[in-house]
Protein backbone atom coordinates (compact mmCIF):
# COMPACT_ATOMS: atom_id res chain seq x y z
CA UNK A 1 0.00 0.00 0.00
CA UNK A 2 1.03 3.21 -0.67
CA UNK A 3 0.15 6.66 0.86
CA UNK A 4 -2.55 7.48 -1.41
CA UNK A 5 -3.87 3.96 -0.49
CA UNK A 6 -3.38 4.58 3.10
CA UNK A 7 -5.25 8.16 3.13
CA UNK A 8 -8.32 7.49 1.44
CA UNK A 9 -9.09 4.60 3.67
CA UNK A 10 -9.76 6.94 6.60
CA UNK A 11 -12.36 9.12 4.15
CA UNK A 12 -14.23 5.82 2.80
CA UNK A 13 -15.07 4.78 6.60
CA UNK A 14 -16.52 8.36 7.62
CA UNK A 15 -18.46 8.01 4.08
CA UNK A 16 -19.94 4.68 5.24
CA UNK A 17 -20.92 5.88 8.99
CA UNK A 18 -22.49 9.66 7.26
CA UNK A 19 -24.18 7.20 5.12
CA UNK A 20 -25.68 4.53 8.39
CA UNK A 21 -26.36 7.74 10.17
CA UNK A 22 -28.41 9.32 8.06
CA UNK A 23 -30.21 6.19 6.82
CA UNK A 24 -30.82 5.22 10.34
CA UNK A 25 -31.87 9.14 11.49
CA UNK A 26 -33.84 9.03 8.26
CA UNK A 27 -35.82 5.96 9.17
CA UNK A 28 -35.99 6.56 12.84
CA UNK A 29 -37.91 10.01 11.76
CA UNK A 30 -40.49 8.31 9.31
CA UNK A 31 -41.48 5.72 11.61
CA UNK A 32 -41.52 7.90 14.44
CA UNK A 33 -43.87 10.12 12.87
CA UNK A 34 -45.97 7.66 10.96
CA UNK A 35 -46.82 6.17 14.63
CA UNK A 36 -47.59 9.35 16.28
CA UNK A 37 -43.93 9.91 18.26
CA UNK A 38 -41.95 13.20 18.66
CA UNK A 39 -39.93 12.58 14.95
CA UNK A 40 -37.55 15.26 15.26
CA UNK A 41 -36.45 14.06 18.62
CA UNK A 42 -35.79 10.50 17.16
CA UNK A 43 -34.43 11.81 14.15
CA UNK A 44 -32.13 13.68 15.56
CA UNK A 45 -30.61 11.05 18.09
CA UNK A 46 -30.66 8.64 15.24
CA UNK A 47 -28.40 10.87 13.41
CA UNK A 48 -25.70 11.05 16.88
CA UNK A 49 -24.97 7.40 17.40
CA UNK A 50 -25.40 4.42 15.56
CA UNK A 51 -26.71 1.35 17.15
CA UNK A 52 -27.90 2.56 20.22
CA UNK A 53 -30.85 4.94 19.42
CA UNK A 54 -32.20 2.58 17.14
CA UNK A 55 -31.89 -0.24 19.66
CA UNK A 56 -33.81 1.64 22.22
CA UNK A 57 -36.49 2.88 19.98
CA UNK A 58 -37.12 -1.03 18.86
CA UNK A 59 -37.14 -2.00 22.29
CA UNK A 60 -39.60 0.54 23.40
CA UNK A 61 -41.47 2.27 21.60
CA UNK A 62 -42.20 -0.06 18.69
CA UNK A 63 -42.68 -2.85 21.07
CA UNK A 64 -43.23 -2.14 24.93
CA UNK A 65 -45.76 0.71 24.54
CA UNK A 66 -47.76 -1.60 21.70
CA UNK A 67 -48.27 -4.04 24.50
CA UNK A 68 -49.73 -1.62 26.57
CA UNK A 69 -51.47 -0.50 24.56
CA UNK A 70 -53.09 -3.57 22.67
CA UNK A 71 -53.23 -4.78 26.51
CA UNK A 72 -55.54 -1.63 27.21
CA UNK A 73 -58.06 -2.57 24.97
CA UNK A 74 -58.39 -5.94 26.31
């Protein structure tokens, strides 16, 4: 490898993350607002860190607060 080799390497990974960021803070905001959430909020955080926002989100809002509330109606 070369130096040329060796410094574009560096901009091809923060390509890939810009590009999981704002796919996941893209997502994050549709579904958030196509179920009624705060979307910017969860738009936003999706954009800072990448798994962790989304992991929460699926955890608890797609799933926790449907049981409560498919466990309301019962």
């Amino acid at each position: 490898m070369n130096s040329t080799e060796l410094s574009s390497i560096p901009l091809l990974l923060w390509i890939v993350i810009a590009f999981i960021l704002i796919c996941q803070g893209s997502w994050l905001f549709w579904d958030a607002r196509k179920r009624g959430h705060n979307a910017w909020l969860w738009g936003f955080l999706g954009l800072i860190q990448f798994p962790t926002y989304l992991i929460i989100y699926l955890i608890f809002i797609r799933k926790i607060l449907k049981r409560k509330i498919s466990g309301a109606d019962s």
